[in-house]
PDB file of N, CA and C in Angstrom:
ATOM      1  N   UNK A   1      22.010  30.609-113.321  1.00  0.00           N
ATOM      2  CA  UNK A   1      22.298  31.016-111.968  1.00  0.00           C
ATOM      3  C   UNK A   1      22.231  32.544-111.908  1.00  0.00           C
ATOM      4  N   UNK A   2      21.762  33.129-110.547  1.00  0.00           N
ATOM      5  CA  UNK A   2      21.528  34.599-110.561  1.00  0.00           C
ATOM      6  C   UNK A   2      22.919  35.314-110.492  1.00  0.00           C
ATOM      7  N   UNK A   3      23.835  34.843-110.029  1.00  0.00           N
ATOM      8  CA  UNK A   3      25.115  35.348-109.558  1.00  0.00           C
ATOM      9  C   UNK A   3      26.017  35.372-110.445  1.00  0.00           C
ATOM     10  N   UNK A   4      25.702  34.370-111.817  1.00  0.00           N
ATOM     11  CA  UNK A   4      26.734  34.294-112.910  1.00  0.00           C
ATOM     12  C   UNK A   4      26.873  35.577-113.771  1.00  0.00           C
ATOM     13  N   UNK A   5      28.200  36.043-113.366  1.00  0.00           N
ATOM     14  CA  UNK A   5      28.825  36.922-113.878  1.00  0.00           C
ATOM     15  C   UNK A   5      28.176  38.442-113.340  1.00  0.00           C
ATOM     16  N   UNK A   6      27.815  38.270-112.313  1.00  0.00           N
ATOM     17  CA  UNK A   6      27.537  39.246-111.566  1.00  0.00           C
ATOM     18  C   UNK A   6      28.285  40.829-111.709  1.00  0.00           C
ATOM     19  N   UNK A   7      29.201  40.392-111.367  1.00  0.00           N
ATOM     20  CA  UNK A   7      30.412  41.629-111.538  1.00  0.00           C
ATOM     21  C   UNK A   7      30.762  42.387-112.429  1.00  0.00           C
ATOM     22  N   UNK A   8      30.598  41.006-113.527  1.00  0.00           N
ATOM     23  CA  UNK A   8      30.759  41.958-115.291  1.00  0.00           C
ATOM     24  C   UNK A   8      29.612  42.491-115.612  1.00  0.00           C
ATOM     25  N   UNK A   9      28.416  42.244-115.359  1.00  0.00           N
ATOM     26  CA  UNK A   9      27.434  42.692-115.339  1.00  0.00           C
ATOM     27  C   UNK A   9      27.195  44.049-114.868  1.00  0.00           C
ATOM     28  N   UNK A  10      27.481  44.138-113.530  1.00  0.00           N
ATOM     29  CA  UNK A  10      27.016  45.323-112.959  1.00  0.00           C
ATOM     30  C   UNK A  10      28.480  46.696-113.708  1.00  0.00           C
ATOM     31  N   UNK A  11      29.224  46.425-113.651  1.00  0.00           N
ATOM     32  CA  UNK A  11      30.748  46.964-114.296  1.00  0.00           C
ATOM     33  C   UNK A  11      29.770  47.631-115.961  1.00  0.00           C
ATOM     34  N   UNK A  12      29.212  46.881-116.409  1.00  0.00           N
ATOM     35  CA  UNK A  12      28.773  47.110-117.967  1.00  0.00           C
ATOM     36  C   UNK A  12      27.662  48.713-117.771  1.00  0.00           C
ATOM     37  N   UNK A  13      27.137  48.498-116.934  1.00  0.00           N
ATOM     38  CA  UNK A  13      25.963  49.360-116.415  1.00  0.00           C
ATOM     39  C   UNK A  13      26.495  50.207-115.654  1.00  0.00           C
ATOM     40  N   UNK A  14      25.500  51.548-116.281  1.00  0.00           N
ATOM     41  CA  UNK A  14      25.770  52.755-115.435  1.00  0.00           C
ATOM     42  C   UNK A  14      25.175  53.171-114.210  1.00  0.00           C
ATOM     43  N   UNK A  15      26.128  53.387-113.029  1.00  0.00           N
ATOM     44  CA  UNK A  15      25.949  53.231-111.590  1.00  0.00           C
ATOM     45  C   UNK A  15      24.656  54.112-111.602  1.00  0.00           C
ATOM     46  N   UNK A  16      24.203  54.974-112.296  1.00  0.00           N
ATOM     47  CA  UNK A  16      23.132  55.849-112.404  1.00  0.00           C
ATOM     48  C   UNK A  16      21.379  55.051-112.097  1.00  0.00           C
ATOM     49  N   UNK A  17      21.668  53.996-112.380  1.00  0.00           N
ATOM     50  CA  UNK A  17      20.824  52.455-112.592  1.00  0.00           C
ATOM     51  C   UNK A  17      20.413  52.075-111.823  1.00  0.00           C
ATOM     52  N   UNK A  18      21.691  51.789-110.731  1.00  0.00           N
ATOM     53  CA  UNK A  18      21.433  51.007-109.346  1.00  0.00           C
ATOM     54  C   UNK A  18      21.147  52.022-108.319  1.00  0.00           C
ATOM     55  N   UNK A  19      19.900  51.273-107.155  1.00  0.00           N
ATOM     56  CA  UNK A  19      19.698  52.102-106.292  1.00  0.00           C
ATOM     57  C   UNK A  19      20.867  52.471-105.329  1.00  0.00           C
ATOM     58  N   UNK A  20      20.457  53.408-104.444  1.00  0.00           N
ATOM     59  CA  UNK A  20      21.550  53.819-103.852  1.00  0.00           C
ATOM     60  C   UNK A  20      22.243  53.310-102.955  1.00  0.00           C
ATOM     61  N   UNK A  21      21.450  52.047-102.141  1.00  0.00           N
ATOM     62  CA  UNK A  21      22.070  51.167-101.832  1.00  0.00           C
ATOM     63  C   UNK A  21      23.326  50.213-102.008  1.00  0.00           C
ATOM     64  N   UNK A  22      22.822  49.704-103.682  1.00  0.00           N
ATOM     65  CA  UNK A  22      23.767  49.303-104.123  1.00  0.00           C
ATOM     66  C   UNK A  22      24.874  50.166-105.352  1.00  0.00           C
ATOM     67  N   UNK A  23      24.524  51.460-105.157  1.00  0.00           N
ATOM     68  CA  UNK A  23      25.263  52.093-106.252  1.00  0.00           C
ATOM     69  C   UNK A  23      26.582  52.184-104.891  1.00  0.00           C
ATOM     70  N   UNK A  24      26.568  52.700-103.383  1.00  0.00           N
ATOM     71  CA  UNK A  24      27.399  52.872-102.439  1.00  0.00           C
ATOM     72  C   UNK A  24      28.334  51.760-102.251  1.00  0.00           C
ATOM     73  N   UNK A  25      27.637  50.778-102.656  1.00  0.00           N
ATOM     74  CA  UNK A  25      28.075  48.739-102.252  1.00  0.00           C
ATOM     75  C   UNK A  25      29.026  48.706-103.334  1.00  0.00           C
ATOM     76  N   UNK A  26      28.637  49.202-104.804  1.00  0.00           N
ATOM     77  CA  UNK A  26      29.476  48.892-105.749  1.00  0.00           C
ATOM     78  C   UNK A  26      30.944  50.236-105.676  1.00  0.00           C
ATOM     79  N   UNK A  27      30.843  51.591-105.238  1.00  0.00           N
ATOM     80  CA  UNK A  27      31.470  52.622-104.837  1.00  0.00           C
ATOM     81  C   UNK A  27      32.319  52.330-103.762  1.00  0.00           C
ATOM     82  N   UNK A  28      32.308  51.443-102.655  1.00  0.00           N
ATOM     83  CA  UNK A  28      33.180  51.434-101.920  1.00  0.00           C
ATOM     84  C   UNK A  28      33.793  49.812-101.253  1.00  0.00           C
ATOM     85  N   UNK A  29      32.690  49.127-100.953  1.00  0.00           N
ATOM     86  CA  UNK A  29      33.001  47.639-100.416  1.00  0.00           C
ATOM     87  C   UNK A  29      33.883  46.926-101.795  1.00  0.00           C
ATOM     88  N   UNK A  30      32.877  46.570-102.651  1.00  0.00           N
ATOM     89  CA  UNK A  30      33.583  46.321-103.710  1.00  0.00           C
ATOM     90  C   UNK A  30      33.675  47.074-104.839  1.00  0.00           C
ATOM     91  N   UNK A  31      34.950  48.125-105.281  1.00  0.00           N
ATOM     92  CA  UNK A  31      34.846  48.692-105.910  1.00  0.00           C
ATOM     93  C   UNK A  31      35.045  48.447-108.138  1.00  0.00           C
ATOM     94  N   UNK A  32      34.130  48.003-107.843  1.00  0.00           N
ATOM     95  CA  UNK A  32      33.873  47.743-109.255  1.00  0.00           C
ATOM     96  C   UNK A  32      33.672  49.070-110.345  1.00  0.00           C
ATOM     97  N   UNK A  33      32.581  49.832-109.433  1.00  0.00           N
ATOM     98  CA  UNK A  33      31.832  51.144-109.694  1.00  0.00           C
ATOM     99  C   UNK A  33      33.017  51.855-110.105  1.00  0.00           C
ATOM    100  N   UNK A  34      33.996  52.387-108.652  1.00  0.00           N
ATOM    101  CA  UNK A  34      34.615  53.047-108.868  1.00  0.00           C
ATOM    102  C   UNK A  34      36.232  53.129-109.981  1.00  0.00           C
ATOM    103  N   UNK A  35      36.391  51.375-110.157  1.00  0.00           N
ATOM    104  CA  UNK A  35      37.485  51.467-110.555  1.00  0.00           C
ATOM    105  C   UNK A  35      37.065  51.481-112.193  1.00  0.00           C
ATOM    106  N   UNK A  36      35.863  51.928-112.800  1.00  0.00           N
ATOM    107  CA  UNK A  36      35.260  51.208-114.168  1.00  0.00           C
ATOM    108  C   UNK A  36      34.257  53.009-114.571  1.00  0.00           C
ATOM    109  N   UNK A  37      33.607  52.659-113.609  1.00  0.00           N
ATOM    110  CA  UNK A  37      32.627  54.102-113.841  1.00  0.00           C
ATOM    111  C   UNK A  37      33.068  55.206-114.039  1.00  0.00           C
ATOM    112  N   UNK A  38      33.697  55.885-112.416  1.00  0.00           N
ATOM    113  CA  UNK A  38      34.012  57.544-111.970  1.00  0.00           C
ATOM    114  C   UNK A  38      35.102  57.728-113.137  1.00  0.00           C
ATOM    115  N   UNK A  39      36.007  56.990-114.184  1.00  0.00           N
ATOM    116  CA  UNK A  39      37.191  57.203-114.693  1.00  0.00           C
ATOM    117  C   UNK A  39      36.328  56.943-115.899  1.00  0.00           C
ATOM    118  N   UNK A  40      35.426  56.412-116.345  1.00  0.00           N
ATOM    119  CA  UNK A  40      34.601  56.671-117.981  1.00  0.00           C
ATOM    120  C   UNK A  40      33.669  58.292-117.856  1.00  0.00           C
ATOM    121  N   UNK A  41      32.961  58.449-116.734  1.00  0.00           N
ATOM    122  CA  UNK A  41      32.686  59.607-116.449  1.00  0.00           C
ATOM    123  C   UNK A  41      33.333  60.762-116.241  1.00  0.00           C
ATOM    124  N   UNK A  42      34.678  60.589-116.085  1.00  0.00           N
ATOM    125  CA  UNK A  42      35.109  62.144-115.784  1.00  0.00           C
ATOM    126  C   UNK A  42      36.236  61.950-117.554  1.00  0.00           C
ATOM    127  N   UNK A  43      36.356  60.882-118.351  1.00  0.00           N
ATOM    128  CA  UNK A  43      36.763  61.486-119.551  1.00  0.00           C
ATOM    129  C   UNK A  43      35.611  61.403-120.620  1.00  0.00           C
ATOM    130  N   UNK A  44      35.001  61.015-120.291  1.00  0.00           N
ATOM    131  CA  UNK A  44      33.343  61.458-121.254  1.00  0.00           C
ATOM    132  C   UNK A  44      32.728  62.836-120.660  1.00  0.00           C
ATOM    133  N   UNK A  45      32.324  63.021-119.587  1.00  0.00           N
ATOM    134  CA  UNK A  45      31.716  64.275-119.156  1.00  0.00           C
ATOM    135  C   UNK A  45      32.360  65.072-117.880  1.00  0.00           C
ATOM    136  N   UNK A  46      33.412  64.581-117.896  1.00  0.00           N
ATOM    137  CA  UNK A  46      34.691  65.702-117.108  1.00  0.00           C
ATOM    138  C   UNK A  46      34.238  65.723-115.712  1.00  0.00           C
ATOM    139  N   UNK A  47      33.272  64.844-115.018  1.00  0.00           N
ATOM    140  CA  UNK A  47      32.403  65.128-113.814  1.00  0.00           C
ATOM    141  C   UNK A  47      33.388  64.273-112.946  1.00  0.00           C
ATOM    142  N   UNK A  48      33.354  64.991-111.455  1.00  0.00           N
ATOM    143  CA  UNK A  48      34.094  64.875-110.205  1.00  0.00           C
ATOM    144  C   UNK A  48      35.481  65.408-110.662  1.00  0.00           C
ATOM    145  N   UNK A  49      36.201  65.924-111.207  1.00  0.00           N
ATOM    146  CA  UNK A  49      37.321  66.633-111.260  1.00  0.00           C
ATOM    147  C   UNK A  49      38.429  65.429-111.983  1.00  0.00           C
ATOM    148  N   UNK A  50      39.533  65.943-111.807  1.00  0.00           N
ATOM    149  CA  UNK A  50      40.940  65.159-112.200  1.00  0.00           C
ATOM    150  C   UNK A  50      41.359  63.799-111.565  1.00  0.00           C
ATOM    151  N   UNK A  51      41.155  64.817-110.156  1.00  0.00           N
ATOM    152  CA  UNK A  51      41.485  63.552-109.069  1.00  0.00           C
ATOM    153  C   UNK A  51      40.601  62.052-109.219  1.00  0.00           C
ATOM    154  N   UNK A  52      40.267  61.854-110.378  1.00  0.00           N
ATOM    155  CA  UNK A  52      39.232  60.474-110.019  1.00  0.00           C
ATOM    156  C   UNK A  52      40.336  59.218-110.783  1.00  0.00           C
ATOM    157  N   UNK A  53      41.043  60.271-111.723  1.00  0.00           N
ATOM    158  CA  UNK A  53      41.940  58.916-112.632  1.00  0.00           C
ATOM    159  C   UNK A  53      43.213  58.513-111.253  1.00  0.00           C
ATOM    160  N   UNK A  54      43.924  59.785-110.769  1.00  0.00           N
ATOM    161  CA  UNK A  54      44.548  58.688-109.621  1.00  0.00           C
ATOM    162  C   UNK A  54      43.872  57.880-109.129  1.00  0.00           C
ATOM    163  N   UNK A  55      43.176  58.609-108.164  1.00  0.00           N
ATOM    164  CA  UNK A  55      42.569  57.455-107.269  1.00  0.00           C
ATOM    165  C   UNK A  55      41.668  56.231-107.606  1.00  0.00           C
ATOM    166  N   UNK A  56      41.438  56.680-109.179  1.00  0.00           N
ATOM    167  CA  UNK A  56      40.929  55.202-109.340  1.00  0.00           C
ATOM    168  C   UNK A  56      42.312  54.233-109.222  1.00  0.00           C
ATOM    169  N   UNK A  57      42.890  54.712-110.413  1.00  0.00           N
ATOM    170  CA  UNK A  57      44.533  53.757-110.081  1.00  0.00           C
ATOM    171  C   UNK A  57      44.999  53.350-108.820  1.00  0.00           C
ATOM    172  N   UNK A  58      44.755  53.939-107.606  1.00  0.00           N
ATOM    173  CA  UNK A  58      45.012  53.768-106.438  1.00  0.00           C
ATOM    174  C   UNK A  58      44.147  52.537-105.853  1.00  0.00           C
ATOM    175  N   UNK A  59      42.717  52.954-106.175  1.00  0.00           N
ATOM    176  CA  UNK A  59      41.751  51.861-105.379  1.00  0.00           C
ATOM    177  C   UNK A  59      42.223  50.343-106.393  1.00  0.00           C
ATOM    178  N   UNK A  60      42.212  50.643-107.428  1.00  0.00           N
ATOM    179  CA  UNK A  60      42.397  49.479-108.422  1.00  0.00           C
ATOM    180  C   UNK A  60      44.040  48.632-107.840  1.00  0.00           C
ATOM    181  N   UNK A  61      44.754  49.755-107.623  1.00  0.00           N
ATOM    182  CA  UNK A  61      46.019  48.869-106.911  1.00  0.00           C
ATOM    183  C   UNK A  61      45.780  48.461-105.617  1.00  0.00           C
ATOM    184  N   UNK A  62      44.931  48.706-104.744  1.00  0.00           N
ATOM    185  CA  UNK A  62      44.698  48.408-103.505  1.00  0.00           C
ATOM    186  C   UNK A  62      44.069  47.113-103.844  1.00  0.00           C
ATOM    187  N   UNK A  63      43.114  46.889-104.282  1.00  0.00           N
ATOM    188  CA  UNK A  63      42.127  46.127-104.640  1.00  0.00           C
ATOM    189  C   UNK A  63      43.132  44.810-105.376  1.00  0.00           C
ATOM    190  N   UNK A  64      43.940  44.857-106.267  1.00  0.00           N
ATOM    191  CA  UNK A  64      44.868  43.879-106.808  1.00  0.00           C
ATOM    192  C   UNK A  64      45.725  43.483-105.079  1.00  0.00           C
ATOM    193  N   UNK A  65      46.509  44.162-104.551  1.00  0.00           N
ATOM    194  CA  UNK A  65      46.900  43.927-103.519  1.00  0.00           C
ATOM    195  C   UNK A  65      46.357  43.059-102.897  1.00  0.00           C
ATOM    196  N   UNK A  66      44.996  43.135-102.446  1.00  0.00           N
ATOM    197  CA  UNK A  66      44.210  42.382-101.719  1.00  0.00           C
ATOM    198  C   UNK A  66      44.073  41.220-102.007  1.00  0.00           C
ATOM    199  N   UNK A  67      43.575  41.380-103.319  1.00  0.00           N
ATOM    200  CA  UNK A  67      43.035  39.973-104.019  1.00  0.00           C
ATOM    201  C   UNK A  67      44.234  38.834-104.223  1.00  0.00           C
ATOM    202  N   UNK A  68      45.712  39.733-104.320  1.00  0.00           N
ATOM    203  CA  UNK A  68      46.897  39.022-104.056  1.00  0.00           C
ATOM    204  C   UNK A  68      47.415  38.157-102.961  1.00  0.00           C
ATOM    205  N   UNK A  69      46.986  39.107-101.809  1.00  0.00           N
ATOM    206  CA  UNK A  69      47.151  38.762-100.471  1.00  0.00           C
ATOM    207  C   UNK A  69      45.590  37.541 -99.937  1.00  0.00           C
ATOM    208  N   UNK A  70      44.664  37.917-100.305  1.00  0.00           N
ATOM    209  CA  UNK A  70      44.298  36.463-100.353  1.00  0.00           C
ATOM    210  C   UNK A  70      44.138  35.193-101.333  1.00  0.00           C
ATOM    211  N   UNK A  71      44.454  35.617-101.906  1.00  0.00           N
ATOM    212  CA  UNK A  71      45.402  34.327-102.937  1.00  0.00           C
ATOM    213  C   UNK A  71      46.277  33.419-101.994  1.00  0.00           C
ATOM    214  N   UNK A  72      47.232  33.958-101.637  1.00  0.00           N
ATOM    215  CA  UNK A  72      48.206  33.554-100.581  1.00  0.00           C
ATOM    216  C   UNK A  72      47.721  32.841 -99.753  1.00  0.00           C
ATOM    217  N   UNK A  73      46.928  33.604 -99.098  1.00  0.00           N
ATOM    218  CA  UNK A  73      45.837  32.867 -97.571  1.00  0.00           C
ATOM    219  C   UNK A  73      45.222  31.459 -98.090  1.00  0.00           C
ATOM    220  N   UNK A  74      44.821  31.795 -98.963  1.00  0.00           N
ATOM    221  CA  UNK A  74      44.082  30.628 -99.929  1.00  0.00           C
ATOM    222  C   UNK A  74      45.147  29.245-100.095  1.00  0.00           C
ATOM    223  N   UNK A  75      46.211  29.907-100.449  1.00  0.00           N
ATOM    224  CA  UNK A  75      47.171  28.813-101.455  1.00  0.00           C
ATOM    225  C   UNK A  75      48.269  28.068-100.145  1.00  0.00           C
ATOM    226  N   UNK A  76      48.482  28.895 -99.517  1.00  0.00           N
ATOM    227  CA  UNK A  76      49.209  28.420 -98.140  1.00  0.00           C
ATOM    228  C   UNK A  76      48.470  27.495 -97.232  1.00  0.00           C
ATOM    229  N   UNK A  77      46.757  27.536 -97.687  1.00  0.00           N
ATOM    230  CA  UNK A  77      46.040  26.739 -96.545  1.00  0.00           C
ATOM    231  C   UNK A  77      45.479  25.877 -97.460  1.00  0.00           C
ATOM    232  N   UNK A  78      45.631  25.263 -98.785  1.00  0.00           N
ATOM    233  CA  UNK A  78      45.053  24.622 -99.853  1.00  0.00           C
ATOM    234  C   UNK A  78      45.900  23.096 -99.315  1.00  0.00           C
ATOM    235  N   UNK A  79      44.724  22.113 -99.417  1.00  0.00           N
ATOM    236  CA  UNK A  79      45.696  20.851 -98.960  1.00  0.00           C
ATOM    237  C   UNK A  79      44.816  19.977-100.139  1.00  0.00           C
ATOM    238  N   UNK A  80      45.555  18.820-101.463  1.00  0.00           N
ATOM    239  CA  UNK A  80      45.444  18.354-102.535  1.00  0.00           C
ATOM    240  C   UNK A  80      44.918  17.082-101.396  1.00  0.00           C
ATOM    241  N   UNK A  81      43.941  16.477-102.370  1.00  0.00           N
ATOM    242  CA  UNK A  81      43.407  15.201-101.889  1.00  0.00           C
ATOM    243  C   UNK A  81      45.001  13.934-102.611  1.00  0.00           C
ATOM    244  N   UNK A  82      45.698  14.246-103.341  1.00  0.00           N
ATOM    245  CA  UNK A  82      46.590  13.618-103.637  1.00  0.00           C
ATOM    246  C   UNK A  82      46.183  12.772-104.497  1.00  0.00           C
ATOM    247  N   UNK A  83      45.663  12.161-105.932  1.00  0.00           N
ATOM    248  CA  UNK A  83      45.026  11.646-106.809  1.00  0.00           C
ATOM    249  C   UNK A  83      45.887  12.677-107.734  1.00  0.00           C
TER     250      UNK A  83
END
């Protein structure tokens, strides 16, 4: 399947790779890029400044948040066939 393991995939690879299309897609919609990349790049080659290890921590807690909060949505509207 084309989609299997998509995420770990693109996470392994350097955003340098993907066009810019999807280097922006992985940088902000879903931030994979940012919570994996900008924080190996700025302690390997010090690039974009300090501020990238908060705010990665930040997007990475936002991003858990979310994925928490639809968990919920998910699990509150989940109905068992009963078997």
């Amino acid at each position: 399947m084309l989609t299997d393991n998509a995420s770990t995939t693109a996470c392994q690879l350097p955003l340098s790779l993907f066009p810019d299309w999807l280097r922006t897609l992985l940088l902000t919609v879903v931030p994979f890029g940012f919570i994996n990349y900008v924080p190996a790049m700025f302690i390997v080659r010090s690039e974009w400044g300090w501020w990238t290890i908060p705010a990665a921590a930040a997007v990475a807690a936002l991003s858990l948040g979310a994925a928490f909060a639809l968990w919920r949505v998910g699990v509150r509207k989940y109905q068992s066939t009963g078997t």
